[in-house]
PDB file of N, CA and C in Angstrom:
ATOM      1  N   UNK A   1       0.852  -1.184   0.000  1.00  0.00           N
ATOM      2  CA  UNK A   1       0.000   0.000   0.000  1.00  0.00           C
ATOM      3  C   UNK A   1       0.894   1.241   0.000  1.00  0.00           C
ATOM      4  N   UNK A   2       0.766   2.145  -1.292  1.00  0.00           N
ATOM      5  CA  UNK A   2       1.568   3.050  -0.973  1.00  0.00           C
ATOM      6  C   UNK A   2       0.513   4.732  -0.483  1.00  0.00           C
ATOM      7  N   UNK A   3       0.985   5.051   0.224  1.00  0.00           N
ATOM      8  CA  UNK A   3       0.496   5.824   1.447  1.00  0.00           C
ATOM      9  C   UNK A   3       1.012   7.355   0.584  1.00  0.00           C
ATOM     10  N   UNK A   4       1.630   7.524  -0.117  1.00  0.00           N
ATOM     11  CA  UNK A   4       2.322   8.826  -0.644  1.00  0.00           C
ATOM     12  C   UNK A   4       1.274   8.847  -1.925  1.00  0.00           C
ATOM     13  N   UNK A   5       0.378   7.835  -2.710  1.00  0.00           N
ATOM     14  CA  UNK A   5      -0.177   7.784  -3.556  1.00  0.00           C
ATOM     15  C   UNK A   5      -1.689   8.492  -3.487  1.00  0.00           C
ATOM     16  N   UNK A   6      -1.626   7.625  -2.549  1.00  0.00           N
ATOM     17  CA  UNK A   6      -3.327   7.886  -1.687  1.00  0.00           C
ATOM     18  C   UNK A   6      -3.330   9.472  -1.537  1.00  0.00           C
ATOM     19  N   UNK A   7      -2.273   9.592  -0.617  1.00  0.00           N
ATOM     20  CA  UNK A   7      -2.584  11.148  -0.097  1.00  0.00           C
ATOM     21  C   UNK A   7      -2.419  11.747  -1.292  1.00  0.00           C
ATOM     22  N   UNK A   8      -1.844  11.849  -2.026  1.00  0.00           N
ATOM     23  CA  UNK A   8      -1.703  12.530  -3.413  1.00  0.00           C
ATOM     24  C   UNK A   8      -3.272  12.555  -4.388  1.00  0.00           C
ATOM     25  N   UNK A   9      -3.682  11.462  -3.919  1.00  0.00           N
ATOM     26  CA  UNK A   9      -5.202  11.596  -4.755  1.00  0.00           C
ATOM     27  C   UNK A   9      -5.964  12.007  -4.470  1.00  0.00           C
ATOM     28  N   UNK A  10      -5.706  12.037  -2.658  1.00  0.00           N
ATOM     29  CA  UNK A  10      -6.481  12.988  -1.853  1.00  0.00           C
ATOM     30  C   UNK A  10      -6.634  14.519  -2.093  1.00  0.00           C
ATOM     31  N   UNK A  11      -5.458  14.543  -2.277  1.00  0.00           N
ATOM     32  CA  UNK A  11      -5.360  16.060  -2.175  1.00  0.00           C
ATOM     33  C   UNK A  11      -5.706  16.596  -3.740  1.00  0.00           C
ATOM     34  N   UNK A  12      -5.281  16.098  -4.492  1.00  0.00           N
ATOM     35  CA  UNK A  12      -5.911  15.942  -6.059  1.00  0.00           C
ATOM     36  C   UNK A  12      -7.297  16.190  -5.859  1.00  0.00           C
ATOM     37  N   UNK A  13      -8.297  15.540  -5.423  1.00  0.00           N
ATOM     38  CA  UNK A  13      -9.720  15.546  -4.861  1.00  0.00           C
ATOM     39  C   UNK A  13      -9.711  16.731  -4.235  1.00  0.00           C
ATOM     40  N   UNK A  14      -9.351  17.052  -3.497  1.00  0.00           N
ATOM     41  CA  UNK A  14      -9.540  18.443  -2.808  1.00  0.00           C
ATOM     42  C   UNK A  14      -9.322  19.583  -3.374  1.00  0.00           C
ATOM     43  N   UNK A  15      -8.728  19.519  -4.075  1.00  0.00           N
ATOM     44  CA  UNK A  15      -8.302  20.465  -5.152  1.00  0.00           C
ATOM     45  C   UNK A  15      -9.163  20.683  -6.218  1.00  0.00           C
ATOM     46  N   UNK A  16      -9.293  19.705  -6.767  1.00  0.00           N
ATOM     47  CA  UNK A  16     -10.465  19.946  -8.174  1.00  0.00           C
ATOM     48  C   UNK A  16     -11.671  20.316  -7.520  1.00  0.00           C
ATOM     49  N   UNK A  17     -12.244  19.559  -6.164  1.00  0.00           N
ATOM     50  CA  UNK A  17     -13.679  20.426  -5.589  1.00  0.00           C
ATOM     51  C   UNK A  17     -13.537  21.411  -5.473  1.00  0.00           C
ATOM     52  N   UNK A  18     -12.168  22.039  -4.505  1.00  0.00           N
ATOM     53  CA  UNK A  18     -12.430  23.547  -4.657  1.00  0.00           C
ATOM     54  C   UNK A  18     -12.432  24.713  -5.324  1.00  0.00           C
ATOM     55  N   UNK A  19     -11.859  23.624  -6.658  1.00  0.00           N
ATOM     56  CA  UNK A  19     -11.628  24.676  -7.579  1.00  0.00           C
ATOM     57  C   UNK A  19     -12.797  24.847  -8.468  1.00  0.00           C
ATOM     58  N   UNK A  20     -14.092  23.628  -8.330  1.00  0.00           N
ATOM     59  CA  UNK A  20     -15.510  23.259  -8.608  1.00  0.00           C
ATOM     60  C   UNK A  20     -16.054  24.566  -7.940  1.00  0.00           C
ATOM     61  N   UNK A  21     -15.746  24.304  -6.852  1.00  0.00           N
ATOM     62  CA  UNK A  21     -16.758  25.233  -5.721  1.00  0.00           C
ATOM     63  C   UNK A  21     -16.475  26.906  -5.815  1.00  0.00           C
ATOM     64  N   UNK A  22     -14.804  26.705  -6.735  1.00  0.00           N
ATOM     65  CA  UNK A  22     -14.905  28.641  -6.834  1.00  0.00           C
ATOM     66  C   UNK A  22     -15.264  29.147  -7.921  1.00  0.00           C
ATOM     67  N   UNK A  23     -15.841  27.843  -8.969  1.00  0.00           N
ATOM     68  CA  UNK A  23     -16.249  28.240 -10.338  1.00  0.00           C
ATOM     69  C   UNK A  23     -18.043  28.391  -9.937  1.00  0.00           C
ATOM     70  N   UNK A  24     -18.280  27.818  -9.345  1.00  0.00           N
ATOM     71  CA  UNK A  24     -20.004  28.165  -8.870  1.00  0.00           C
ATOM     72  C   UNK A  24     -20.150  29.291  -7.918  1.00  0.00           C
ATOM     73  N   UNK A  25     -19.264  29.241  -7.136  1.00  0.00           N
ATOM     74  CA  UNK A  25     -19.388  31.342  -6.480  1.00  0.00           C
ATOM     75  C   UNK A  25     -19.089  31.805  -7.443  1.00  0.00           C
ATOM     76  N   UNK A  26     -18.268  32.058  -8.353  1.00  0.00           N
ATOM     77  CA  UNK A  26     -17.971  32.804  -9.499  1.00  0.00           C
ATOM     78  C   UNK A  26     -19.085  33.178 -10.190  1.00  0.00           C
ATOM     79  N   UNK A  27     -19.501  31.869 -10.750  1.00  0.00           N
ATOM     80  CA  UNK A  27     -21.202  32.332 -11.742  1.00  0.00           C
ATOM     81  C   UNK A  27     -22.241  32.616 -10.482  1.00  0.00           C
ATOM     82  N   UNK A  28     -21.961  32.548  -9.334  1.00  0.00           N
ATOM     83  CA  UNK A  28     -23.709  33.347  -8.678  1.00  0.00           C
ATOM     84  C   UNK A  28     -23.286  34.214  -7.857  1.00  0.00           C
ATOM     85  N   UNK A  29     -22.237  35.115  -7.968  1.00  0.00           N
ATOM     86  CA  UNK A  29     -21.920  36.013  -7.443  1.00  0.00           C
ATOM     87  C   UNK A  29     -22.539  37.232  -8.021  1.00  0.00           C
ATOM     88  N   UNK A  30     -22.713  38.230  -6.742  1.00  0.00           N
ATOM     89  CA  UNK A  30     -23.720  39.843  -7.457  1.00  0.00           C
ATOM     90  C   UNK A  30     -22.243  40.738  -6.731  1.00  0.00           C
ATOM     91  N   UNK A  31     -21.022  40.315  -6.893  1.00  0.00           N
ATOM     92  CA  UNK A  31     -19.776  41.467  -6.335  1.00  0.00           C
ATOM     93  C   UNK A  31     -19.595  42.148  -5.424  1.00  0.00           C
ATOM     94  N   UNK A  32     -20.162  41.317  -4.266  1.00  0.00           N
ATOM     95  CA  UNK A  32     -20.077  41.904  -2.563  1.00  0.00           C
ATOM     96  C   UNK A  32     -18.561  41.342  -2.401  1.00  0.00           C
ATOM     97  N   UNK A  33     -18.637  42.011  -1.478  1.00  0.00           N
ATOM     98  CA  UNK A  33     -17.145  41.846  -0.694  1.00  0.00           C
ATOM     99  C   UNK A  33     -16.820  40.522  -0.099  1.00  0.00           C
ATOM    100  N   UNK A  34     -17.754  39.631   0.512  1.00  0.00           N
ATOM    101  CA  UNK A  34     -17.711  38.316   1.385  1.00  0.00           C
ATOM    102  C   UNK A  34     -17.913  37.789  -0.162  1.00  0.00           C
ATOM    103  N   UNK A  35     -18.363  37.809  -1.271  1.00  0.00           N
ATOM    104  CA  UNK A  35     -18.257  36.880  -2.299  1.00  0.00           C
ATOM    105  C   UNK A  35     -17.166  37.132  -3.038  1.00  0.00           C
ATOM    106  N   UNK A  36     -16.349  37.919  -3.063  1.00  0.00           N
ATOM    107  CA  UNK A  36     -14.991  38.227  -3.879  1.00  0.00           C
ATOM    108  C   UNK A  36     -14.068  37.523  -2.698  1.00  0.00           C
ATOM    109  N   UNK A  37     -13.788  37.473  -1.736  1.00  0.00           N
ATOM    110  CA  UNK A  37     -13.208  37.086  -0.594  1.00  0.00           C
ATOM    111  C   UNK A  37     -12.716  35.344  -0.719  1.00  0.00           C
ATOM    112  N   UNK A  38     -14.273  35.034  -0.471  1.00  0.00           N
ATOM    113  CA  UNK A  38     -14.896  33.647  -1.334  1.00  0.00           C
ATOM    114  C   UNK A  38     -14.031  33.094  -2.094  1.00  0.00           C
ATOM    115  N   UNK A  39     -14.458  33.507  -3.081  1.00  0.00           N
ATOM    116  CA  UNK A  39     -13.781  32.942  -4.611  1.00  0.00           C
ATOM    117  C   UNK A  39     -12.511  33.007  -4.483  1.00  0.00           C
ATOM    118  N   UNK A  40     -11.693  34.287  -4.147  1.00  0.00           N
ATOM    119  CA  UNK A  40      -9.866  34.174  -3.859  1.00  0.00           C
ATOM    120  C   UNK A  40      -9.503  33.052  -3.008  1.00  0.00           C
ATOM    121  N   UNK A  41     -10.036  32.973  -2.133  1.00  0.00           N
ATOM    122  CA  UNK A  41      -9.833  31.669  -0.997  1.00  0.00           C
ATOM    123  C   UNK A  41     -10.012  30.606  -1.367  1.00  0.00           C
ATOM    124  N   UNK A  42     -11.111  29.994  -2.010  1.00  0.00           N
ATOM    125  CA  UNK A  42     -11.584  28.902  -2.763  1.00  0.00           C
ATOM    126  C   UNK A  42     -10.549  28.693  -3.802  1.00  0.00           C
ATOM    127  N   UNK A  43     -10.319  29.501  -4.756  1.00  0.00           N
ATOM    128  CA  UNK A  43      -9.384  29.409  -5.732  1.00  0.00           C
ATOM    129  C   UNK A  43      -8.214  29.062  -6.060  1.00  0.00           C
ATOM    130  N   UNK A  44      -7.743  29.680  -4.563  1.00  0.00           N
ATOM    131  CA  UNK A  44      -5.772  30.103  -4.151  1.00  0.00           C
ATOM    132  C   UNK A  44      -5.909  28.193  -3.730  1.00  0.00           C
ATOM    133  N   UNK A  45      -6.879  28.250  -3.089  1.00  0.00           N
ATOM    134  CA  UNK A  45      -6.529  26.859  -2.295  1.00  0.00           C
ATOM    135  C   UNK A  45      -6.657  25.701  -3.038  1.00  0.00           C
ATOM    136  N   UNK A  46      -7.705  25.593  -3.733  1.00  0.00           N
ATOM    137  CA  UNK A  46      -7.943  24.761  -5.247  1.00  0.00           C
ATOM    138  C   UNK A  46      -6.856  24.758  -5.944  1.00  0.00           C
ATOM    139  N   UNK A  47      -6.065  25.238  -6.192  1.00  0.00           N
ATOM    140  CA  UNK A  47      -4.680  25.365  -7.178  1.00  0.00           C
ATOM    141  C   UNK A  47      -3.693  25.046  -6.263  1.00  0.00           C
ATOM    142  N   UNK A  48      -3.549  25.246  -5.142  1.00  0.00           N
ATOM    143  CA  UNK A  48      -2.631  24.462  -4.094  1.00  0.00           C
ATOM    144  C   UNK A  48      -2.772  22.928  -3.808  1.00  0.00           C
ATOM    145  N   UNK A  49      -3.832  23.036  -3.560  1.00  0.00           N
ATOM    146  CA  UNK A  49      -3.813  21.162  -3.583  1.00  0.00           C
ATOM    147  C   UNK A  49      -3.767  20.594  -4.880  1.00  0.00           C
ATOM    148  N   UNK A  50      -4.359  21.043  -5.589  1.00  0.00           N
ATOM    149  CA  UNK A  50      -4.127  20.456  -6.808  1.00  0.00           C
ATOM    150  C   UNK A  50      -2.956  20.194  -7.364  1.00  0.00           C
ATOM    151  N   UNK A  51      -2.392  21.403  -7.633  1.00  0.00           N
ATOM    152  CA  UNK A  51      -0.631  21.120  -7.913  1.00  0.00           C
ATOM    153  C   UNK A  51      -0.200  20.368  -6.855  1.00  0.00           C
ATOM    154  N   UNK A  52      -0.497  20.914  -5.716  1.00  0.00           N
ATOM    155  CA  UNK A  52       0.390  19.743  -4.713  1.00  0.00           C
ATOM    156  C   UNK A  52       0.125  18.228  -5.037  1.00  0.00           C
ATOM    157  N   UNK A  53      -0.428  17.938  -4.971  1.00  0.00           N
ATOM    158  CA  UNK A  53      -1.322  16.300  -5.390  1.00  0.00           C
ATOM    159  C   UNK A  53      -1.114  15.740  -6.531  1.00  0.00           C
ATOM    160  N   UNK A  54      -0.930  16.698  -7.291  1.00  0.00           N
ATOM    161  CA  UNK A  54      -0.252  16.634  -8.797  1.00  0.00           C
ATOM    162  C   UNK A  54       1.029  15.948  -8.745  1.00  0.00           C
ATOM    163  N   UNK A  55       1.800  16.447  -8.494  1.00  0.00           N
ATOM    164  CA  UNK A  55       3.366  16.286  -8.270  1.00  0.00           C
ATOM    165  C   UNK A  55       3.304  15.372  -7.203  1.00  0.00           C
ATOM    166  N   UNK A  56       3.035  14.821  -6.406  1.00  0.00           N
ATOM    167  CA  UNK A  56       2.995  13.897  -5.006  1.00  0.00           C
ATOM    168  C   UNK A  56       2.724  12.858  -5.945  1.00  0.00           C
ATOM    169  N   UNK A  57       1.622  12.562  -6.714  1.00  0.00           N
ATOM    170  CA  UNK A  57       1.150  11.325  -7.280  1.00  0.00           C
ATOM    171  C   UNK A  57       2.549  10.902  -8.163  1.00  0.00           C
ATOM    172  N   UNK A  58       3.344  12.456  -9.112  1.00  0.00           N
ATOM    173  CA  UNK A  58       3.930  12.220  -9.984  1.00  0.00           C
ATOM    174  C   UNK A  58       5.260  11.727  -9.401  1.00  0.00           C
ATOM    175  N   UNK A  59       5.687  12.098  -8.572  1.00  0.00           N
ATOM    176  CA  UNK A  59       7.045  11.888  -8.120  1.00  0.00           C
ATOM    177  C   UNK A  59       6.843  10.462  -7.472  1.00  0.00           C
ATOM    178  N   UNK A  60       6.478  10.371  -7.115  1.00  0.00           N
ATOM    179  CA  UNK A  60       5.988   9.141  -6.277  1.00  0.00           C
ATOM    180  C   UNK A  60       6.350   7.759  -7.262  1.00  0.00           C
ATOM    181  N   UNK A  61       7.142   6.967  -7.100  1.00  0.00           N
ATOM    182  CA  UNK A  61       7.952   5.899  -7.526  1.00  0.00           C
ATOM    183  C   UNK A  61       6.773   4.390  -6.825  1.00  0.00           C
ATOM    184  N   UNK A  62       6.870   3.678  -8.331  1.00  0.00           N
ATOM    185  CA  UNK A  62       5.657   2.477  -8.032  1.00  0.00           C
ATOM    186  C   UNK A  62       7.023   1.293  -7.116  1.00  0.00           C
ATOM    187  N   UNK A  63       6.584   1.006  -6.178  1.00  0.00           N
ATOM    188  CA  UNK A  63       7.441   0.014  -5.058  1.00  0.00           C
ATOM    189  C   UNK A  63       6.723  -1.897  -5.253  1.00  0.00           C
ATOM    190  N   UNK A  64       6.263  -1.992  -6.781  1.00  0.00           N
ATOM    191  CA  UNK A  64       5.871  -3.064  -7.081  1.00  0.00           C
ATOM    192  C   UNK A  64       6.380  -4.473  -6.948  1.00  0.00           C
TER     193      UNK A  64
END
């Protein structure tokens, strides 16, 4: 069981939802301040796990 894989898909998963979840504040946003806030946070963090999880899966050597 490799444990560096998993978490890598994990975080892959976490990443693409939030980056799901800042494309739907995006389209039902009316440009308040707590919804611009929103979306930067959602976004910044969506692209962090993602790349992170990205590269974790990629580097990650099969121990077959």
């Amino acid at each position: 069981m490799n444990l560096k894989r998993i978490f890598g898909a994990l975080l892959t998963a976490l990443g693409i939802g939030a980056l799901i979840y800042a494309a739907v504040l995006f389209t039902n946003t009316s440009g308040g301040n707590q919804d611009i806030k929103a979306l930067i946070i959602y976004g910044i963090l969506g692209l962090i796990f993602f790349s992170s999880g990205i590269s974790l899966v990629r580097t990650t050597k099969d121990e077959s």
